[in-house]
Protein backbone atom coordinates (compact mmCIF):
# COMPACT_ATOMS: atom_id res chain seq x y z
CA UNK A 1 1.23 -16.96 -20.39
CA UNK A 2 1.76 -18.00 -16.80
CA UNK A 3 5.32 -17.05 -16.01
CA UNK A 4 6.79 -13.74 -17.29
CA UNK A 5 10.25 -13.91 -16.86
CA UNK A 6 10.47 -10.77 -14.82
CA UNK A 7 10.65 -9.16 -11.40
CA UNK A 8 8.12 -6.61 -12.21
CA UNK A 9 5.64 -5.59 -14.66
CA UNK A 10 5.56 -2.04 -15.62
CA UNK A 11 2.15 -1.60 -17.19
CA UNK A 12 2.62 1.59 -19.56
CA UNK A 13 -0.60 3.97 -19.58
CA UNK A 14 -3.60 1.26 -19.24
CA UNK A 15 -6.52 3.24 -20.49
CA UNK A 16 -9.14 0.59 -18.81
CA UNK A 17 -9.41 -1.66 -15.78
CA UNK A 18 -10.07 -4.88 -17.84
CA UNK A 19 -6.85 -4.19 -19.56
CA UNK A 20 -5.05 -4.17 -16.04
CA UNK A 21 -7.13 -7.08 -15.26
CA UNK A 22 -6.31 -9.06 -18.38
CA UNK A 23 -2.70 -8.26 -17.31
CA UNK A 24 -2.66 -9.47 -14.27
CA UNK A 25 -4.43 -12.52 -14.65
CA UNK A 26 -2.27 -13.49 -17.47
CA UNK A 27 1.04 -12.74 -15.50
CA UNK A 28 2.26 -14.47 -12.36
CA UNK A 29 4.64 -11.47 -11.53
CA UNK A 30 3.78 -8.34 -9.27
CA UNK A 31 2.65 -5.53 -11.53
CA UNK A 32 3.75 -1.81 -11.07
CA UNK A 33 2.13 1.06 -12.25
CA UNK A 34 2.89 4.56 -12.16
CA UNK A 35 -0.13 7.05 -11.71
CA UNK A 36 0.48 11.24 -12.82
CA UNK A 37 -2.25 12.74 -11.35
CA UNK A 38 -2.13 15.83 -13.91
CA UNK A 39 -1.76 15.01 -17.39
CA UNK A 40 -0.85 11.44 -17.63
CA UNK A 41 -2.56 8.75 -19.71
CA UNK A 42 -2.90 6.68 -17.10
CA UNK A 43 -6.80 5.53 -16.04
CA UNK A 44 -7.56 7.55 -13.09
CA UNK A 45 -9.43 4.88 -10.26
CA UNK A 46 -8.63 4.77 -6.75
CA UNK A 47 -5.22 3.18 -5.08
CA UNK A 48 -7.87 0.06 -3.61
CA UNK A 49 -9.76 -0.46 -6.57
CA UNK A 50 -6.14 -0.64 -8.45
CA UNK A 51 -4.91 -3.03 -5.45
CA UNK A 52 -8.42 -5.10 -5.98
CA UNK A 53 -7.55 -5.91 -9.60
CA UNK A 54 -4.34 -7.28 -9.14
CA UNK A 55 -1.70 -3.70 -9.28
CA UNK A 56 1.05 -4.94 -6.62
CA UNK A 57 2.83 -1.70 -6.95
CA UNK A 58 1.52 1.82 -7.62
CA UNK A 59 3.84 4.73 -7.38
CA UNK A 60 3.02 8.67 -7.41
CA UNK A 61 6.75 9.41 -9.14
CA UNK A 62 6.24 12.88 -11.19
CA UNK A 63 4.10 13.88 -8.13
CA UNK A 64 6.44 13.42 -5.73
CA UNK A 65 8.80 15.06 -8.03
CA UNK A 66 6.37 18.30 -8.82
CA UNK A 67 5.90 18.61 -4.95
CA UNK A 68 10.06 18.47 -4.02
CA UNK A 69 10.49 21.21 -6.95
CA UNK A 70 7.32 23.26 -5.56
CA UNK A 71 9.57 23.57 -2.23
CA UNK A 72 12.38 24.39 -3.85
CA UNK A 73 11.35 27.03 -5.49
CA UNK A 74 9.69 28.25 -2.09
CA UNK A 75 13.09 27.70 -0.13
CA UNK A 76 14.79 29.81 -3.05
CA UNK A 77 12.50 32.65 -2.83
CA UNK A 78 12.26 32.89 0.85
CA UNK A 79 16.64 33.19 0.22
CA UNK A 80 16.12 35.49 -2.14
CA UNK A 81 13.86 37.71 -0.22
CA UNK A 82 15.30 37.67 3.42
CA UNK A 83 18.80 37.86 1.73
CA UNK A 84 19.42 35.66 4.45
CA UNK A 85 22.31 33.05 4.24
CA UNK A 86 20.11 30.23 5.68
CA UNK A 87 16.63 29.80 5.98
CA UNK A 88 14.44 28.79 9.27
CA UNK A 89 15.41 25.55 10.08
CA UNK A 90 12.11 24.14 11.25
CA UNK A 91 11.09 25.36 6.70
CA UNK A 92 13.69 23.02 5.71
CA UNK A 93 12.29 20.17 7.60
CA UNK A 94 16.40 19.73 9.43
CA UNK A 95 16.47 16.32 10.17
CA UNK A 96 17.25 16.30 14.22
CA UNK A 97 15.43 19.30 14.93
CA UNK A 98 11.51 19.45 14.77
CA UNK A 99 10.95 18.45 11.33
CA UNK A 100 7.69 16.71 12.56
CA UNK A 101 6.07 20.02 12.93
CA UNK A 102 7.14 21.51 9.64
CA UNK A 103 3.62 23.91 8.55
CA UNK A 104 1.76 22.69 5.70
């Protein structure tokens, strides 16, 4: 199969690099794969070695998502401690102010 018919190809959960490989040579459509770093199915290799075999698109999705609800839940406890009606600015990362020097 040379043409897939698609945009994108998700690849769901390859378990092996020959299997992304097989995919990608077999496809001529850029491939998209989603890595979860903690308790995903996914094969776990480097973002260059994925680039090397052909992945066009690698995303970090559930990460990102773990790491927006991690501050969150900091935000809503600092709120609920200080019994303060607004946080610190520079916590909340206010876009305009000094957001570039939010602490890690």
């Amino acid at each position: 199969m040379s043409w897939a018919g698609a945009d994108i190809i998700f690849i769901e959960a390859p378990q092996a690099i020959d299997e992304i490989q097989r995919i990608a040579d077999a496809l001529d459509a850029p491939l998209l794969i989603n890595m979860v770093t903690q308790g995903g199915k996914t094969l776990s290799v480097s973002t260059d070695e994925r680039e090397r075999i052909g992945c066009d698109i690698i995303i970090f999705a559930s990460d990102v998502q773990r790491a927006a609800i991690f501050g969150m839940r900091r935000l809503l406890q600092e709120l609920r401690e200080k019994r303060a009606s607004a946080p610190s600015r520079l916590r909340i990362g206010v876009i305009g102010n000094s957001a570039s020097k939010m602490p890690a």
